[in-house]
Protein backbone atom coordinates (compact mmCIF):
# COMPACT_ATOMS: atom_id res chain seq x y z
CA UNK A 1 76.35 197.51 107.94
CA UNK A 2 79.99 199.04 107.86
CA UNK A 3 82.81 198.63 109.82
CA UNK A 4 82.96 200.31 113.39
CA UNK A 5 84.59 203.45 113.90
CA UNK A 6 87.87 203.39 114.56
CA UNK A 7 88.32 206.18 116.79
CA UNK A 8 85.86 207.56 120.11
CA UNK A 9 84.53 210.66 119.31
CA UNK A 10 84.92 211.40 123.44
CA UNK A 11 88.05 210.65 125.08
CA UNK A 12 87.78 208.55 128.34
CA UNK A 13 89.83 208.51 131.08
CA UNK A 14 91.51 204.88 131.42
CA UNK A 15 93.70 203.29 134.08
CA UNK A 16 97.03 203.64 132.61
CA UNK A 17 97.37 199.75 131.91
CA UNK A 18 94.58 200.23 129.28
CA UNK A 19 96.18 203.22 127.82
CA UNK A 20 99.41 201.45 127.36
CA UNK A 21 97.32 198.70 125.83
CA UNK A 22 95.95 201.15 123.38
CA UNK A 23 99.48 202.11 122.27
CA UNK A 24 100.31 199.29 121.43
CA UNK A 25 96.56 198.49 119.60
CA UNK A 26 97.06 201.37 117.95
CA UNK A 27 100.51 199.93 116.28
CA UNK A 28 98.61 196.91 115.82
CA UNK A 29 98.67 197.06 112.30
CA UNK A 30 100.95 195.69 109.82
CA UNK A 31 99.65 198.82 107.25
CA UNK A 32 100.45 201.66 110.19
CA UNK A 33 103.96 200.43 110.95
CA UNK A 34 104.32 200.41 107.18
CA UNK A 35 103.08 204.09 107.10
CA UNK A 36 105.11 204.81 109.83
CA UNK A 37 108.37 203.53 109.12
CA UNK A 38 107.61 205.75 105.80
CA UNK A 39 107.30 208.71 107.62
CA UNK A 40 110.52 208.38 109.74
CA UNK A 41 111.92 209.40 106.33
CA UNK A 42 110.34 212.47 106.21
CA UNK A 43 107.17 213.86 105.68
CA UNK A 44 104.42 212.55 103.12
CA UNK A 45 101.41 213.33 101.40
CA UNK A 46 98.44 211.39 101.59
CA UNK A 47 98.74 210.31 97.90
CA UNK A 48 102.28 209.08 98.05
CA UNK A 49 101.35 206.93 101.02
CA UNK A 50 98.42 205.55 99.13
CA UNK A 51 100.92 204.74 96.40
CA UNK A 52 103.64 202.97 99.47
CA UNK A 53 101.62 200.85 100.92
CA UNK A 54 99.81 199.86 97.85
CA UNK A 55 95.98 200.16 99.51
CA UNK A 56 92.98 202.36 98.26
CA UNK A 57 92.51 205.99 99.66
CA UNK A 58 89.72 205.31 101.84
CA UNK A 59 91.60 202.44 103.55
CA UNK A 60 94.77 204.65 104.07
CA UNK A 61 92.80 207.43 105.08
CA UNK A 62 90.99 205.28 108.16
CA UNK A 63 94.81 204.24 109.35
CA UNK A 64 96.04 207.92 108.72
CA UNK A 65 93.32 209.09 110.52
CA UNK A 66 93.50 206.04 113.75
CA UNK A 67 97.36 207.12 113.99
CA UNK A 68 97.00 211.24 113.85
CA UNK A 69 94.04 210.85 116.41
CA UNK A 70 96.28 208.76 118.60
CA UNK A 71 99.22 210.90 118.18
CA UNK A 72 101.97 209.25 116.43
CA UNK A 73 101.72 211.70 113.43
CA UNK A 74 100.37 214.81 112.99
CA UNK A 75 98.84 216.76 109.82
CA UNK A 76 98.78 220.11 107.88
CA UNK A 77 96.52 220.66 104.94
CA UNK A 78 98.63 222.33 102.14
CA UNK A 79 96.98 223.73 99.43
CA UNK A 80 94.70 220.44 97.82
CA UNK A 81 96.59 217.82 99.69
CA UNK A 82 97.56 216.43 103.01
CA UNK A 83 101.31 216.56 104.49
CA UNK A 84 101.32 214.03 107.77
CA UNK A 85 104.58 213.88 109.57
CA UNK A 86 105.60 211.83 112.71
CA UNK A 87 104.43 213.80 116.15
CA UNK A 88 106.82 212.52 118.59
CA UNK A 89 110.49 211.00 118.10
CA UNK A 90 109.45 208.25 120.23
CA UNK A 91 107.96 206.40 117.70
CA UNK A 92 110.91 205.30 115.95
CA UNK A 93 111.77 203.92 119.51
CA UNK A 94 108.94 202.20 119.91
CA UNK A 95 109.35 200.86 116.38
CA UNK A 96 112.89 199.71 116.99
CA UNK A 97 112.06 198.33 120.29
CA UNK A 98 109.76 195.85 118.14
CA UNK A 99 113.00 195.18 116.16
CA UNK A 100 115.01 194.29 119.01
CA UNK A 101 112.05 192.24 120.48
CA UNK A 102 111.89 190.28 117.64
CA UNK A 103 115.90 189.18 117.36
CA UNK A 104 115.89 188.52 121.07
CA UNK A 105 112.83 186.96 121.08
CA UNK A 106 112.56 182.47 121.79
CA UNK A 107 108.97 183.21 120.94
CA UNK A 108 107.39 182.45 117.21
CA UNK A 109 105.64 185.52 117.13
CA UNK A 110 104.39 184.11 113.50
CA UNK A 111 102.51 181.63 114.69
CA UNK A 112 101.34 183.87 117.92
CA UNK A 113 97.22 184.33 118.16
CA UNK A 114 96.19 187.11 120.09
CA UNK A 115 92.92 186.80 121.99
CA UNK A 116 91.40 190.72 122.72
CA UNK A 117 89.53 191.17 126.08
CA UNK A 118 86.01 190.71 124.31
CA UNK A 119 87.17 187.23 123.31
CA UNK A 120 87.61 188.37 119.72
CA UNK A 121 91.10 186.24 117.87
CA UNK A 122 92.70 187.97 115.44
CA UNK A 123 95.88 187.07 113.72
C-alpha cells in the first residue's frame, strides 16, 4: 500500500479557519521551505531542485506538485523540462514571518510536537 495522495482531486469549500490551517500544512515541510526559499532566487528546473535539496525525483516531484496545486509556485513546461517559479510575492512574507517568529519566539519550537486533528503526532 503507498502513501496517500497528497492533494484532493475536488476542491472543497472550507470555513476559512481550515483554509488558513492548510496554508500553513502546506508549508509544513522542512523540504518545501527548502524548495521555496530556492525559488525566491529565481526560477528553477525540476532537475536543479532535485540536485538542492538533495532528494530523489519522485520525492521532489510529490512536494513540487503539493506546493503548485496549493499555489505558492507555479509551472511552465519548456521544451523536456520543468521551470517552477514562485506564484505570489507573499510567500517570501510568509517565509520571513517564520523568521521573525522564531527570534521573537520564548517557545522551543525544537522540542514542539504537533498533534493534527485526527490525533496523528508528527514531529
Amino acid at each position: 500500500m503507498g502513501r496517500p495522495a497528497i492533494v484532493e482531486i475536488e476542491p472543497r469549500p472550507l470555513p476559512d479557519d481550515e483554509l488558513i490551517a492548510r496554508i500553513f500544512r502546506g508549508l509544513g515541510d522542512a523540504t518545501r521551505i527548502r524548495i521555496l526559499r530556492l525559488l525566491l532566487e529565481g526560477p528553477s528546473t525540476q532537475k536543479d531542485i532535485v540536485e538542492h535539496v538533495g532528494l530523489s525525483q519522485g520525492r521532489v516531484s510529490e512536494h513540487l506538485s503539493c506546493l503548485v496545486w496549493c499555489g505558492f509556485l507555479t509551472s511552465e513546461r519548456r521544451g523536456r523540462s520543468v521551470e517552477y517559479r514562485i506564484a505570489n510575492a507573499r510567500v517570501a512574507a510568509l517565509l520571513d514571518l517564520g523568521v521573525g517568529f522564531l527570534g521573537s519566539t520564548t517557545g522551543d519550537i525544537g522540542s514542539c510536537r504537533i498533534v493534527s486533528s485526527d490525533s496523528t503526532t508528527t514531529e
